[in-house]
Protein backbone atom coordinates (compact mmCIF):
# COMPACT_ATOMS: atom_id res chain seq x y z
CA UNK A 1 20.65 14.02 7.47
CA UNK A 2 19.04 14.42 11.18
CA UNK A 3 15.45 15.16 11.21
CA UNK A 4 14.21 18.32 13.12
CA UNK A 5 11.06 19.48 15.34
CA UNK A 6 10.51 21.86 12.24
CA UNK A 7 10.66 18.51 9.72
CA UNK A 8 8.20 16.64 11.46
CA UNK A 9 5.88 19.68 11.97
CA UNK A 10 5.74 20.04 7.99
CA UNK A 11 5.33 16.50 8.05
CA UNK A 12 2.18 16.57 10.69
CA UNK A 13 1.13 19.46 8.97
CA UNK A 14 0.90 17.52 5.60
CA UNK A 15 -0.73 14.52 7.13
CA UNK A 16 -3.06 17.11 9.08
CA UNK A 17 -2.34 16.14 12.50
CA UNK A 18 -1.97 17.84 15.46
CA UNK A 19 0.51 16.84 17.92
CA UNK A 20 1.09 17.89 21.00
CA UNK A 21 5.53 18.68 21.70
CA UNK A 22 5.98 15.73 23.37
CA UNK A 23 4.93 13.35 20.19
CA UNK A 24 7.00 16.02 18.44
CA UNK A 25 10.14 14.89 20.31
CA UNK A 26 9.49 11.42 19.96
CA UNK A 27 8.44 11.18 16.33
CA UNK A 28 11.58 13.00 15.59
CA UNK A 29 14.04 10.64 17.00
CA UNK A 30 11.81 7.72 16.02
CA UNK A 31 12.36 8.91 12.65
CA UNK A 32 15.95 10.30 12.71
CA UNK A 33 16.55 6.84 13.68
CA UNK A 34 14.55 5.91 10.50
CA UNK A 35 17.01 7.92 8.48
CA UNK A 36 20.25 6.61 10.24
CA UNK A 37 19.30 2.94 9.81
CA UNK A 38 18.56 3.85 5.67
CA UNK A 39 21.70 6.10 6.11
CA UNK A 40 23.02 2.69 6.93
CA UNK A 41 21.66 -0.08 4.51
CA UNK A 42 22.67 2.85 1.51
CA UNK A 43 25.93 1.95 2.32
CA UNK A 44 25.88 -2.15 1.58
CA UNK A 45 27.58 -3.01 -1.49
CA UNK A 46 24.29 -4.07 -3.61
CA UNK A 47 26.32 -4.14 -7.10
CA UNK A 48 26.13 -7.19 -8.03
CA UNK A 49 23.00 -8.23 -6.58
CA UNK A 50 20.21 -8.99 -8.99
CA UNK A 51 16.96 -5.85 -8.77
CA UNK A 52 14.59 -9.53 -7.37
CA UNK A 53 16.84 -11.13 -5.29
CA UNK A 54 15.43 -12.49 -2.17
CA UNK A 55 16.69 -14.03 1.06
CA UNK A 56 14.44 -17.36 0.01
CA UNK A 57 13.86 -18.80 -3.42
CA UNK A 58 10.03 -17.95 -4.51
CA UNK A 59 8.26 -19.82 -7.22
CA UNK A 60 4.62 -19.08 -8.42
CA UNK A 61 1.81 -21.60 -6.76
CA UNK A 62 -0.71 -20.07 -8.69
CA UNK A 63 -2.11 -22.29 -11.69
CA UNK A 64 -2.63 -22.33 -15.33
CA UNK A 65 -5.00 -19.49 -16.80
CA UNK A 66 -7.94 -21.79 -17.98
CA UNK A 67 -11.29 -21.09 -19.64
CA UNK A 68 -13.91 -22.66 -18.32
CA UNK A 69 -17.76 -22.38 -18.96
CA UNK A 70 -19.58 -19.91 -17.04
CA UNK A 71 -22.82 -18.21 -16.12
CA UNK A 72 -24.04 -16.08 -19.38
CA UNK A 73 -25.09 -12.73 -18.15
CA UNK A 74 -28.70 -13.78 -17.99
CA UNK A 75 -28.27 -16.81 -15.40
CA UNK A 76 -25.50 -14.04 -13.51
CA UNK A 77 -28.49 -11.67 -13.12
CA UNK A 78 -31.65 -13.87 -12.96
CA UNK A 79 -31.70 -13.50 -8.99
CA UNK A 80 -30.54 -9.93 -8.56
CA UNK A 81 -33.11 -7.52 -6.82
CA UNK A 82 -32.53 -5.22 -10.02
CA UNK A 83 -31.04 -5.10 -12.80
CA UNK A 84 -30.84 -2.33 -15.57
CA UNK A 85 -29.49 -2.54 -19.08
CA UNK A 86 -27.90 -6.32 -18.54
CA UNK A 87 -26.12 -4.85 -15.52
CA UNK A 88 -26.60 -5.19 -11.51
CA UNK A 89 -28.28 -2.01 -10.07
CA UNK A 90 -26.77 -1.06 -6.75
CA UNK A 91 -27.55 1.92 -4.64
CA UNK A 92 -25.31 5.03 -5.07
CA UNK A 93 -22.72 5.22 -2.24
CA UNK A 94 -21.06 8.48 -3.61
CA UNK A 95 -22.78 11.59 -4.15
C-alpha cells in the first residue's frame, strides 16, 4: 500500500495542520517508507513466538505492596491554605 499526496492531506487535515507541498512530498515518502518497513516486519514468521517476548529477560524491581501507618486526613490537611468538607480546596483551572 503506497501512501499518496491525497492520504497525507486527509491525514493533515485530521490533525488540523496546514502544510505547505513541499512537507506534503516529504511526509509522504517519510511515511510510505513507514508502511514498507511494517509491510516488511508483517512478513516475519512470529508463530511461535510468545504475545511478551522480549529481546532481554525483564523481571519486576518493584517491591512488596505493604501497609504502613500514615497521616489521618486531619494531620494531611492541618497545613493546607483551605480546606472544605475534609478535602484540599484548590482553585478552579477549568471553566
Amino acid at each position: 500500500m503506497a501512501i499518496t499526496l491525497k492520504d497525507v492531506e486527509y491525514v493533515a487535515n485530521l490533525a488540523k495542520l496546514e502544510l505547505s507541498e513541499e512537507e506534503k512530498e516529504r511526509f509522504q515518502k517519510e511515511l510510505d517508507n513507514i508502511i514498507k518497513y511494517i509491510d516488511q516486519l508483517n512478513e516475519v514468521d512470529t508463530e511461535n513466538v510468545p504475545i511478551t517476548s522480549h529481546v532481554i529477560p525483564l523481571q519486576n524491581i518493584l517491591r512488596e505492596d505493604k501497609v504502613l501507618p500514615s497521616l489521618s486526613a486531619d494531620e494531611a490537611l492541618a497545613n493546607a491554605p483551605e480546606k472544605k468538607d475534609g478535602f484540599f480546596k484548590v482553585p478552579r483551572v477549568i471553566g
